[in-house]
C-alpha atoms as a PDB file:
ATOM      1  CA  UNK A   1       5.515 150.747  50.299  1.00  0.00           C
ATOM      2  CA  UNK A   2       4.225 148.537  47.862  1.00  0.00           C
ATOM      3  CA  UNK A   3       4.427 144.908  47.753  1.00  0.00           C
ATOM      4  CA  UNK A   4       8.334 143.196  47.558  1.00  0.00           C
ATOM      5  CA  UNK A   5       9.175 139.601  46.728  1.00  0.00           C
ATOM      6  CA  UNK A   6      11.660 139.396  49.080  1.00  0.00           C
ATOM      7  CA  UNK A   7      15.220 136.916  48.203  1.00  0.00           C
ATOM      8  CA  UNK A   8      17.409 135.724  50.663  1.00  0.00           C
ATOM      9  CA  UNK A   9      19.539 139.125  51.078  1.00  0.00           C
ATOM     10  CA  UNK A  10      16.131 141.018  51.781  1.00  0.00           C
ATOM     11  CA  UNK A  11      16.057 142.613  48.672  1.00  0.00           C
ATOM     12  CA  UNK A  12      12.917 142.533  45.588  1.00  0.00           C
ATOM     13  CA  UNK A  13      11.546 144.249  42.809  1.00  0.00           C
ATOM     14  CA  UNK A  14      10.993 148.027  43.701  1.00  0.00           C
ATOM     15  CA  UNK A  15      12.593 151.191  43.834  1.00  0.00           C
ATOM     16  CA  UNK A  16      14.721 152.797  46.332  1.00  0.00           C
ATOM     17  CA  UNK A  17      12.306 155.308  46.455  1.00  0.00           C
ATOM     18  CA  UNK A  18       9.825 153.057  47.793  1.00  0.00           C
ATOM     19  CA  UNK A  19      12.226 153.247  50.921  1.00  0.00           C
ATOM     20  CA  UNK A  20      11.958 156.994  51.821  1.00  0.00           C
ATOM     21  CA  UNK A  21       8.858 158.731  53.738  1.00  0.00           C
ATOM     22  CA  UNK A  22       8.517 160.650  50.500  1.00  0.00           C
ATOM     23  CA  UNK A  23       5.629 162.494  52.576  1.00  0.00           C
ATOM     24  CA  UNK A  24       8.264 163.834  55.088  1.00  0.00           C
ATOM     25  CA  UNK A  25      11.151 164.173  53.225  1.00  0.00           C
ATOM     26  CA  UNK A  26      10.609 165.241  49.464  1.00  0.00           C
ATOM     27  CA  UNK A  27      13.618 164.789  47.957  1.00  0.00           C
ATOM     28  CA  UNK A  28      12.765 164.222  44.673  1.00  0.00           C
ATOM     29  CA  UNK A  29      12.177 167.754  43.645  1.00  0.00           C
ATOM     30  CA  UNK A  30      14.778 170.018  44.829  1.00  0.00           C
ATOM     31  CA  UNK A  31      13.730 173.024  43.078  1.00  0.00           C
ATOM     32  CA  UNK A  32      10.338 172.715  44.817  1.00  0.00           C
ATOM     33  CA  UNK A  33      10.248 175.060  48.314  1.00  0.00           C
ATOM     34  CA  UNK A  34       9.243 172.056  50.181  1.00  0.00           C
ATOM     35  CA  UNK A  35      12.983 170.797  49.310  1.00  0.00           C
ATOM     36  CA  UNK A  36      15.131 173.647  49.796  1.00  0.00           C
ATOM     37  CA  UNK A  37      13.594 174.805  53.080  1.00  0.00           C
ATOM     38  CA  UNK A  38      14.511 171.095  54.199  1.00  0.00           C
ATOM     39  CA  UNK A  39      17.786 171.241  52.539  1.00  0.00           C
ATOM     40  CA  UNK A  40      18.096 174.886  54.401  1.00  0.00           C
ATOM     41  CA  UNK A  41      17.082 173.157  57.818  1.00  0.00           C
ATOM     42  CA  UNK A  42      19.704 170.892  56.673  1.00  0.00           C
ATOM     43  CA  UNK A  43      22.665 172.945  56.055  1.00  0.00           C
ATOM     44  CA  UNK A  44      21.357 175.382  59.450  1.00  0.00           C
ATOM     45  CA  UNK A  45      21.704 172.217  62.064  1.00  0.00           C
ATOM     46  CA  UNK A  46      25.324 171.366  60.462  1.00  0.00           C
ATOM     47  CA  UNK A  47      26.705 175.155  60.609  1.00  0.00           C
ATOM     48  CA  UNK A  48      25.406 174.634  64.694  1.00  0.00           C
ATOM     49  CA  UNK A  49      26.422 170.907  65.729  1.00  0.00           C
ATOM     50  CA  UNK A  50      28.452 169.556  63.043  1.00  0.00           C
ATOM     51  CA  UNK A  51      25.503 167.035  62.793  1.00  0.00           C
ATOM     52  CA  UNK A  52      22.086 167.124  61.021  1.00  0.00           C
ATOM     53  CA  UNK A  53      19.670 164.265  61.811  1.00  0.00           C
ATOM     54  CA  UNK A  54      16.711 163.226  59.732  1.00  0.00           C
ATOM     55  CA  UNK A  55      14.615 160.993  61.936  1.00  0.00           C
ATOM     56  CA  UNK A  56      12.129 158.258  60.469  1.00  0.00           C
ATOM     57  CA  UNK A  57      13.835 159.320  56.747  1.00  0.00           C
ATOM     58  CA  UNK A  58      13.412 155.380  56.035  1.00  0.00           C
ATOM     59  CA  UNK A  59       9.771 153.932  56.268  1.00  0.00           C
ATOM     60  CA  UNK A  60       9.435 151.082  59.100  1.00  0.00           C
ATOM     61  CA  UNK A  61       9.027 148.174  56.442  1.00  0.00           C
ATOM     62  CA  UNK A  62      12.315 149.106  54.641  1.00  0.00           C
ATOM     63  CA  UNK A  63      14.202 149.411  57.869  1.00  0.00           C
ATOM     64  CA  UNK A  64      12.818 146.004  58.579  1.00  0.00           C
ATOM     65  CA  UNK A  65      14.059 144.821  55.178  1.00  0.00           C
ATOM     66  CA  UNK A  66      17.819 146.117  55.513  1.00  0.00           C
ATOM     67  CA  UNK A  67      18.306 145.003  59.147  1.00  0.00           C
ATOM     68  CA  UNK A  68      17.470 141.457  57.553  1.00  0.00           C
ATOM     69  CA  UNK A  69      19.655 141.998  54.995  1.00  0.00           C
ATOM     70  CA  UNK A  70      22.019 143.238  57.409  1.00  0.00           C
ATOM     71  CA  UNK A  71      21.877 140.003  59.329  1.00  0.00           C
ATOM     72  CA  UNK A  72      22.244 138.037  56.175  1.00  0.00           C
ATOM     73  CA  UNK A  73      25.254 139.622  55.492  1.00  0.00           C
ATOM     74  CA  UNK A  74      27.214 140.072  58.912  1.00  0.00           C
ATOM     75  CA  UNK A  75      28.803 137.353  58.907  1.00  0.00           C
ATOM     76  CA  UNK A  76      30.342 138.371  56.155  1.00  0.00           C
ATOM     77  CA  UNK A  77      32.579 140.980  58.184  1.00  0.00           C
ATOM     78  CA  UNK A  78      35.670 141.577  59.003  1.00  0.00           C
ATOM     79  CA  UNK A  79      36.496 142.076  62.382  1.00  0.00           C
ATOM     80  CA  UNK A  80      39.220 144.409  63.445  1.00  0.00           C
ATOM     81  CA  UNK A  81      40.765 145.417  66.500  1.00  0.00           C
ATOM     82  CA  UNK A  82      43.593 148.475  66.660  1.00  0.00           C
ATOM     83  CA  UNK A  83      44.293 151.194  69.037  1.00  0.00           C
ATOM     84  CA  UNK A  84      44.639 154.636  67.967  1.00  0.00           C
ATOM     85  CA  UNK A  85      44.952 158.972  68.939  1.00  0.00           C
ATOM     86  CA  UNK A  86      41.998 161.282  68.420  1.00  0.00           C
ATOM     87  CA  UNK A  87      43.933 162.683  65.432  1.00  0.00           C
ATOM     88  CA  UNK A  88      44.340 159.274  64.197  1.00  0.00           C
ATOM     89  CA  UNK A  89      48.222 160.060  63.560  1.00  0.00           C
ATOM     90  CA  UNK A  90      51.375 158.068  65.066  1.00  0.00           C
ATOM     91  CA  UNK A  91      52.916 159.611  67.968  1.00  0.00           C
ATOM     92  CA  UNK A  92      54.584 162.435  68.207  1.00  0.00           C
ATOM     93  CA  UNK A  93      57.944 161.962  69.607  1.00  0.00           C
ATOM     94  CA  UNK A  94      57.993 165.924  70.309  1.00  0.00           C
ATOM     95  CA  UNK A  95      54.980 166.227  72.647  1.00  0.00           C
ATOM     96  CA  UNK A  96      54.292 164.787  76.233  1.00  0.00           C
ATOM     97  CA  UNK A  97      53.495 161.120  76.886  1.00  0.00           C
ATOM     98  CA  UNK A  98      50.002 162.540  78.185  1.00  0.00           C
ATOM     99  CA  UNK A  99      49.430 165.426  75.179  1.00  0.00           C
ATOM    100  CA  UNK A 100      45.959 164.188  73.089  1.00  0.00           C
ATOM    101  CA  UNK A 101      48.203 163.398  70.177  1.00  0.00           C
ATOM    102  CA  UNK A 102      49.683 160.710  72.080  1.00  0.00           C
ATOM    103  CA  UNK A 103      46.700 159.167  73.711  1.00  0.00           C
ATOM    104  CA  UNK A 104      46.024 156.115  72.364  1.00  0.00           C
ATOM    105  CA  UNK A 105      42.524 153.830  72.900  1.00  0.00           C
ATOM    106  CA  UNK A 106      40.843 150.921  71.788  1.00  0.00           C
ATOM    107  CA  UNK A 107      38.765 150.773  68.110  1.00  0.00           C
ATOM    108  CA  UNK A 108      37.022 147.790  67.435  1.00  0.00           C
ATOM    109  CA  UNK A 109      34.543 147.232  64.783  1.00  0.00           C
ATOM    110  CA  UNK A 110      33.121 144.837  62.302  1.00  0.00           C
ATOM    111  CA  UNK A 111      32.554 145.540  58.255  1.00  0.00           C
ATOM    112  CA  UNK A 112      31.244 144.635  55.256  1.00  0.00           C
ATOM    113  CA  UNK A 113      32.721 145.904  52.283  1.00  0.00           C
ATOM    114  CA  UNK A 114      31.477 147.126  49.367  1.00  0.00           C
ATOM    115  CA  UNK A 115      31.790 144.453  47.358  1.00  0.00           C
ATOM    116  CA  UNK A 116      30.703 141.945  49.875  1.00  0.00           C
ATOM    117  CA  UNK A 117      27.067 143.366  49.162  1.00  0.00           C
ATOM    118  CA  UNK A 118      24.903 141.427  46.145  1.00  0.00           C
ATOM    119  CA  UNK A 119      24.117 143.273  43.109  1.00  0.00           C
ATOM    120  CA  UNK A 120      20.466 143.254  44.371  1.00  0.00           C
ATOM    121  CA  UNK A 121      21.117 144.390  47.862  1.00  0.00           C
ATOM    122  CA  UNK A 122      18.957 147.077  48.889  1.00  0.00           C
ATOM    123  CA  UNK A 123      21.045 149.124  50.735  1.00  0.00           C
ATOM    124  CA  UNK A 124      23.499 148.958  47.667  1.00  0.00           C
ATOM    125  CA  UNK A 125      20.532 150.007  45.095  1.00  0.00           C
ATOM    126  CA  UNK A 126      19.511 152.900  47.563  1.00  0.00           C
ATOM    127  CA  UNK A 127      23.502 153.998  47.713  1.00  0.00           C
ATOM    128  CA  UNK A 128      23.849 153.823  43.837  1.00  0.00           C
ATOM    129  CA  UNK A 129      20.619 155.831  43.509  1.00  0.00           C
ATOM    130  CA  UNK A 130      21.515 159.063  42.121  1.00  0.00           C
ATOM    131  CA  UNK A 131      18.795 160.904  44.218  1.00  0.00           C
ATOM    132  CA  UNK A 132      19.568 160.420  47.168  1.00  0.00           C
ATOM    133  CA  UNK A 133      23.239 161.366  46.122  1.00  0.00           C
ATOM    134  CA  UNK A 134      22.008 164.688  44.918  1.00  0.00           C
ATOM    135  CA  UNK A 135      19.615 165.484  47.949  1.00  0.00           C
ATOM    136  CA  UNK A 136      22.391 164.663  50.218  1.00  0.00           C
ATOM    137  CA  UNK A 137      24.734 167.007  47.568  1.00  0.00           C
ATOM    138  CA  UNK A 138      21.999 169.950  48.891  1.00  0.00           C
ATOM    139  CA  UNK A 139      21.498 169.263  52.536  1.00  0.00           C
ATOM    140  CA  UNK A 140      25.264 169.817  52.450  1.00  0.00           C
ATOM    141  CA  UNK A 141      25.420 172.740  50.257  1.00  0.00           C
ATOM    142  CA  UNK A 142      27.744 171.070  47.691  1.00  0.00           C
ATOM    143  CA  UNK A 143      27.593 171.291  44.343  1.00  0.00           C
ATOM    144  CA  UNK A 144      27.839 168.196  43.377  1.00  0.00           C
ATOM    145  CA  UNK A 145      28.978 164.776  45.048  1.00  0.00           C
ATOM    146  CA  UNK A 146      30.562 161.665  43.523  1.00  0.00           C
ATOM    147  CA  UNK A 147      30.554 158.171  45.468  1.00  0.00           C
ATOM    148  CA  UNK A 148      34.149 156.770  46.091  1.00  0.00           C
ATOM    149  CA  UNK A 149      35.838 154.892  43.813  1.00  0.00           C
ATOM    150  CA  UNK A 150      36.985 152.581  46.121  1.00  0.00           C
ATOM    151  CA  UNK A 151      35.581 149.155  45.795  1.00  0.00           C
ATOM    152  CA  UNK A 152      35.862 148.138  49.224  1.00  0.00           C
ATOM    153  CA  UNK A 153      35.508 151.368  50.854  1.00  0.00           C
ATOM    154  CA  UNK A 154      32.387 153.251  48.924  1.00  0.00           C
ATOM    155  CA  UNK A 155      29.551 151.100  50.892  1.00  0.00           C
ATOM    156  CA  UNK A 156      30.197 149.779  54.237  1.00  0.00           C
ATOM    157  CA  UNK A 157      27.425 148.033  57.356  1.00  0.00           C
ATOM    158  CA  UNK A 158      29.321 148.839  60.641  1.00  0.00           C
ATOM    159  CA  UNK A 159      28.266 145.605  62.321  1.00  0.00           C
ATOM    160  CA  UNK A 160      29.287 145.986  66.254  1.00  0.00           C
ATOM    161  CA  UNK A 161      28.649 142.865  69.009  1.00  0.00           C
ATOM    162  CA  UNK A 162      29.095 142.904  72.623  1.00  0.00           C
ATOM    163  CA  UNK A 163      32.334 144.403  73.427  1.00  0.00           C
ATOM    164  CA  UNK A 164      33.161 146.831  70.800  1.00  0.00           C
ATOM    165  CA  UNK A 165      33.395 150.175  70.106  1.00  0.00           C
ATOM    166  CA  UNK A 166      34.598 153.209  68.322  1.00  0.00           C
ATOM    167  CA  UNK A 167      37.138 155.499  70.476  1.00  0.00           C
ATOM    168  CA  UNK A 168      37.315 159.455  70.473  1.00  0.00           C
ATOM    169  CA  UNK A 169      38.347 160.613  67.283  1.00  0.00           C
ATOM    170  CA  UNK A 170      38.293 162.958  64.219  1.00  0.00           C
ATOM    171  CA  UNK A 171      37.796 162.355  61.267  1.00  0.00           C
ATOM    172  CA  UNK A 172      40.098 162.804  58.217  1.00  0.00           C
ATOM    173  CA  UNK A 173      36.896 163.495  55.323  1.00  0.00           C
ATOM    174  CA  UNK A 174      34.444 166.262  55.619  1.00  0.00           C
ATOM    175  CA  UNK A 175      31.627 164.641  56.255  1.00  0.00           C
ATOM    176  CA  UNK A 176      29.488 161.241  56.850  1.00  0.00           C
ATOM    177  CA  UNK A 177      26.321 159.937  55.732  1.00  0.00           C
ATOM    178  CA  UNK A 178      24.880 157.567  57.943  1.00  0.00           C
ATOM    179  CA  UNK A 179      21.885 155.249  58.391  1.00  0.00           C
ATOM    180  CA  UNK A 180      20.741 153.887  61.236  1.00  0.00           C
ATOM    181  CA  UNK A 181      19.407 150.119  61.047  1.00  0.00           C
ATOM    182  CA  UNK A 182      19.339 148.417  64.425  1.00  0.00           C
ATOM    183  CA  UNK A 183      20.558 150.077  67.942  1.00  0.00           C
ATOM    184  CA  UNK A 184      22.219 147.580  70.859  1.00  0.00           C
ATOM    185  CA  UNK A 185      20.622 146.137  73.464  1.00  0.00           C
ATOM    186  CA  UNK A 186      22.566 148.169  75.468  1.00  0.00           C
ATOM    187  CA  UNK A 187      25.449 151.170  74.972  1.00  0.00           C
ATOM    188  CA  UNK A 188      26.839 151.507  71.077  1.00  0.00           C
ATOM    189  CA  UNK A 189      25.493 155.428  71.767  1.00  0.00           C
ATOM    190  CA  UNK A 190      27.061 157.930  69.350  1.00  0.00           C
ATOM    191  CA  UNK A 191      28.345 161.006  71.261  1.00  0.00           C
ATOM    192  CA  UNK A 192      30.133 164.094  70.145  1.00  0.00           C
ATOM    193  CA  UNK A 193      31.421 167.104  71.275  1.00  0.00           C
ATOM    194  CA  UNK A 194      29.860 169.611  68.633  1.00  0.00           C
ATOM    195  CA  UNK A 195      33.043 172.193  66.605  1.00  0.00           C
ATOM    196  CA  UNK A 196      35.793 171.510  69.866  1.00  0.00           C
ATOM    197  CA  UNK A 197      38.351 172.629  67.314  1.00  0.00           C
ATOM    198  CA  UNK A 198      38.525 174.416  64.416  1.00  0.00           C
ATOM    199  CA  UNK A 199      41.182 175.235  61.523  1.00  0.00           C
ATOM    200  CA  UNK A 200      42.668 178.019  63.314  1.00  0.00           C
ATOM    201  CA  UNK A 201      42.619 176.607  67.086  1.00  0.00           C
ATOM    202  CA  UNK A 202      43.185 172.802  67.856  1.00  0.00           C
ATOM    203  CA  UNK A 203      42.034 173.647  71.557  1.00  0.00           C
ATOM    204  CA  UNK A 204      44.331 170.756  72.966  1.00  0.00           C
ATOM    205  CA  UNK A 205      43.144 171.558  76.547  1.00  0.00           C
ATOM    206  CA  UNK A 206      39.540 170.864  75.857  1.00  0.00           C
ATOM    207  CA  UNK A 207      40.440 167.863  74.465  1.00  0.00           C
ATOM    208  CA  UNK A 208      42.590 166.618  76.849  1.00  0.00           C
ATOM    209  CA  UNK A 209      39.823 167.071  79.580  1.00  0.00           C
ATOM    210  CA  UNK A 210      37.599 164.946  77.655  1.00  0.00           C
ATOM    211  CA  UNK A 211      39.910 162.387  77.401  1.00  0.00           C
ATOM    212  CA  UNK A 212      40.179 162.578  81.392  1.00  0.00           C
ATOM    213  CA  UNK A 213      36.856 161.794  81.376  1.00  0.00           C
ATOM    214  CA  UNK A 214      34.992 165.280  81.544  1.00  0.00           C
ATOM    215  CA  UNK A 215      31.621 165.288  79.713  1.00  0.00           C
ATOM    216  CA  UNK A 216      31.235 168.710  79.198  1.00  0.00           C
ATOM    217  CA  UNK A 217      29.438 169.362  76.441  1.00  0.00           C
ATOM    218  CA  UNK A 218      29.196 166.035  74.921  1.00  0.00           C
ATOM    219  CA  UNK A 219      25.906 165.211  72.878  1.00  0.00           C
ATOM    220  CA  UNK A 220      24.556 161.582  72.891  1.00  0.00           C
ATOM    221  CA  UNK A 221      22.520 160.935  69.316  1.00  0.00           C
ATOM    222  CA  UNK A 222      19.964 158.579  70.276  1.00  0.00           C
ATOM    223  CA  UNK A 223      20.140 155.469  67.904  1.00  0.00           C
ATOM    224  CA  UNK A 224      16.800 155.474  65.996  1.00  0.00           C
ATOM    225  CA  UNK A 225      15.948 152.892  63.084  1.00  0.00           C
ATOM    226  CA  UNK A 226      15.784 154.790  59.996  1.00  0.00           C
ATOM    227  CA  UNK A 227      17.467 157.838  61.043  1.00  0.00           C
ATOM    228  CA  UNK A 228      19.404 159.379  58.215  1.00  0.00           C
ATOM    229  CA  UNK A 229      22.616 161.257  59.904  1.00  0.00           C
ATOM    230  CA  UNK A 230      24.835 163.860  58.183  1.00  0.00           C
ATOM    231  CA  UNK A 231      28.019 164.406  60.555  1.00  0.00           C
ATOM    232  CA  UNK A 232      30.712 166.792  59.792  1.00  0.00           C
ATOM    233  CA  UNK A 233      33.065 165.010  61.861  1.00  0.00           C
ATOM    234  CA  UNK A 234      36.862 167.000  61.240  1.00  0.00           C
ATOM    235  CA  UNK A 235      35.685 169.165  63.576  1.00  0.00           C
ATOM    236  CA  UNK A 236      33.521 167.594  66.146  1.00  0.00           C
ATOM    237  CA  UNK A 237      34.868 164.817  68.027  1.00  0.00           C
ATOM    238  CA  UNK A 238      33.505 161.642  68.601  1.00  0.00           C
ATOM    239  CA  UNK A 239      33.034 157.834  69.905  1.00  0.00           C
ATOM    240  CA  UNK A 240      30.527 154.963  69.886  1.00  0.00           C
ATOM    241  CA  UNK A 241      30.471 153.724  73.347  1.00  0.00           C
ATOM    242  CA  UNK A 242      31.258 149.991  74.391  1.00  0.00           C
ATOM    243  CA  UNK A 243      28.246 147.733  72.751  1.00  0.00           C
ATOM    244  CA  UNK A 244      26.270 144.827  75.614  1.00  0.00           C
ATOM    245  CA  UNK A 245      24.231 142.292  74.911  1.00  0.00           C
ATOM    246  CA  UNK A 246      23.340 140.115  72.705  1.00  0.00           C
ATOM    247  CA  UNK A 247      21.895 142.541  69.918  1.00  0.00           C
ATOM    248  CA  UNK A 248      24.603 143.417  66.930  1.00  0.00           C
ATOM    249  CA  UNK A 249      24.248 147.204  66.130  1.00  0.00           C
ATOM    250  CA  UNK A 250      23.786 147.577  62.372  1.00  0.00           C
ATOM    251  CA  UNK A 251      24.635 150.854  60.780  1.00  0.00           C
ATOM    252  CA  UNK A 252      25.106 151.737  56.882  1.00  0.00           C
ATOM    253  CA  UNK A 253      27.649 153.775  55.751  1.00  0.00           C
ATOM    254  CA  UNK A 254      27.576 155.619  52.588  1.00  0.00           C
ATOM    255  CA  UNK A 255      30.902 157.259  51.467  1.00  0.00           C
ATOM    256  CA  UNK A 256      30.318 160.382  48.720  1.00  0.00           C
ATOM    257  CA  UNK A 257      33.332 163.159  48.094  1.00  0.00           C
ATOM    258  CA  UNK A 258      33.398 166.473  46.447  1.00  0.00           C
ATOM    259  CA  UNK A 259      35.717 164.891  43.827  1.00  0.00           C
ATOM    260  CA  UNK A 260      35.773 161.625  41.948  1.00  0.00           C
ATOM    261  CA  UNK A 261      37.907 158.906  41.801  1.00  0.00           C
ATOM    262  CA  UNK A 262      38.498 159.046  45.933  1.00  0.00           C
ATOM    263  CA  UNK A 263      39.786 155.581  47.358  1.00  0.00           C
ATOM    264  CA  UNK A 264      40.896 154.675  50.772  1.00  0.00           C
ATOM    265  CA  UNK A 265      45.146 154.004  51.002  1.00  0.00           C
ATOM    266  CA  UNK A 266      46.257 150.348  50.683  1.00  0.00           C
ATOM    267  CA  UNK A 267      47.199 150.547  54.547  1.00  0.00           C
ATOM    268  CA  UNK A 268      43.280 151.928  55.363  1.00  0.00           C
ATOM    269  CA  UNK A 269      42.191 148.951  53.587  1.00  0.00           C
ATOM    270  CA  UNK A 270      43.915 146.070  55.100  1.00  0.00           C
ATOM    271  CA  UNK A 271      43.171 147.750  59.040  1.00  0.00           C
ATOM    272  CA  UNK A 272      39.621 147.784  57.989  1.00  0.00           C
ATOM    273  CA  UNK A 273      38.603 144.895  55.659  1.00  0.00           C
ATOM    274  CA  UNK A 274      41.629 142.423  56.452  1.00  0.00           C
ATOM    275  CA  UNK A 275      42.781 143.000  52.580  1.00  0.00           C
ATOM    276  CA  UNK A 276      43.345 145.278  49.850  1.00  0.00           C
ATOM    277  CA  UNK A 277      41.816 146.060  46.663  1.00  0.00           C
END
């Protein structure tokens, strides 16, 4: 990476390619064969797991550079603290006390909103750079993406201290893009329980024995700086495991959809960003 003059949010005169490992992952070309056989690797691990991982995508300077931005900007976020069902639904009145729709846990997680980031914020010149957009577009064998609208909701750092975590859920979009800045001292693991339903079978059973407490089958994604992570998560269940220590886990969330204009609901706002747009 060549030479930044760095301001106080991390950020300097360069381009968010500078940020990649090019080398590794050529993204800038994807009508090259280089590209498409890592865009095929791409779309291969999410039709397995529901989860494609992309290890050391970021170069070890420019992880360096966001997790200080990251730290400039955490206190920034707003800190919430709600319980909710896998299906993240209200009860239903109709089903047993102990049926998975009705099982309600702990969520607890800190943000940053979109437009709590500075115009020169890396992280938000990498998410408004329209390559990465369209790579991502290919590893997930769209046609074309579009980040949300939503001013709050299209850029978010998960910042998560001692004590919190994310409980066992689905989620309500297609997919995630993810990028991993700093890991816990200890716990804050990502696990998931790869395709445990699908459209045709909710497999309420399986579910209900993890809730129990039964592992089976549950995959723990070790939390690597720099990892790029594409998670189809409607299908796949998952958590973030209580966060110790004294080490805030920093992850970057960047929210695309298959159609324009998306925005999160006035009601999604104010349970994650303490306000609405």
């Amino acid at each position: 990476m060549k030479p930044m003059a760095v301001n106080e949010t991390g950020s300097g005169a360069w381009s968010p390619a500078d940020l990649i490992d090019l080398g590794r992952y050529p993204i800038l070309n994807l009508s090259g064969g280089a590209t498409r056989e890592l865009t095929r690797r791409c779309r291969e691990q999410l039709d397995r797991t529901g989860a494609c991982e992309l290890p050391e995508f970021l170069k070890p300077e420019a992880v360096a550079m966001l997790a200080r931005e990251g730290d400039s900007l955490a206190a920034r976020a707003y800190h919430s603290v709600v319980t909710g069902t896998p299906y993240l639904a209200a009860r239903d009145a109709s089903l047993p006390e102990d049926h998975p729709r009705n099982v309600f846990e702990p969520t607890s997680v800190g943000v940053v909103a979109y437009d709590q980031f500075p115009r020169d914020s890396a992280m938000r010149q990498l998410f408004e750079w329209d390559p990465l957009m369209e790579f991502i577009a290919a590893a997930l064998k769209k046609d074309r993406l579009y980040r949300y609208a939503d001013p709050m909701g299209a850029l978010n750092l998960a910042v998560m201290g001692k004590g919190e975590r994310l409980h066992w859920h689905f989620d309500q979009t297609d997919f995630v893009t993810s990028i991993a800045l700093r890991p816990s001292a200890a716990g804050g693991d990502f696990e998931y329980v790869p395709l445990i339903r699908s459209a045709t079978d909710e497999n309420y059973p399986r579910v209900q024995r993890l809730l129990e407490g039964r592992d089976e089958g549950v995959v723990r994604v070790a939390m690597h700086p720099g990892t790029l992570l594409l998670f189809e998560g409607r299908n796949s269940i998952h958590r973030v495991t209580p966060i110790s220590g004294r080490t805030t886990r920093l992850v970057a969330l960047l929210a695309y959809d298959t159609k324009p204009g998306t925005r999160s609901s006035k009601g999604l706002q104010m349970a994650r960003y303490g306000r609405t747009a």
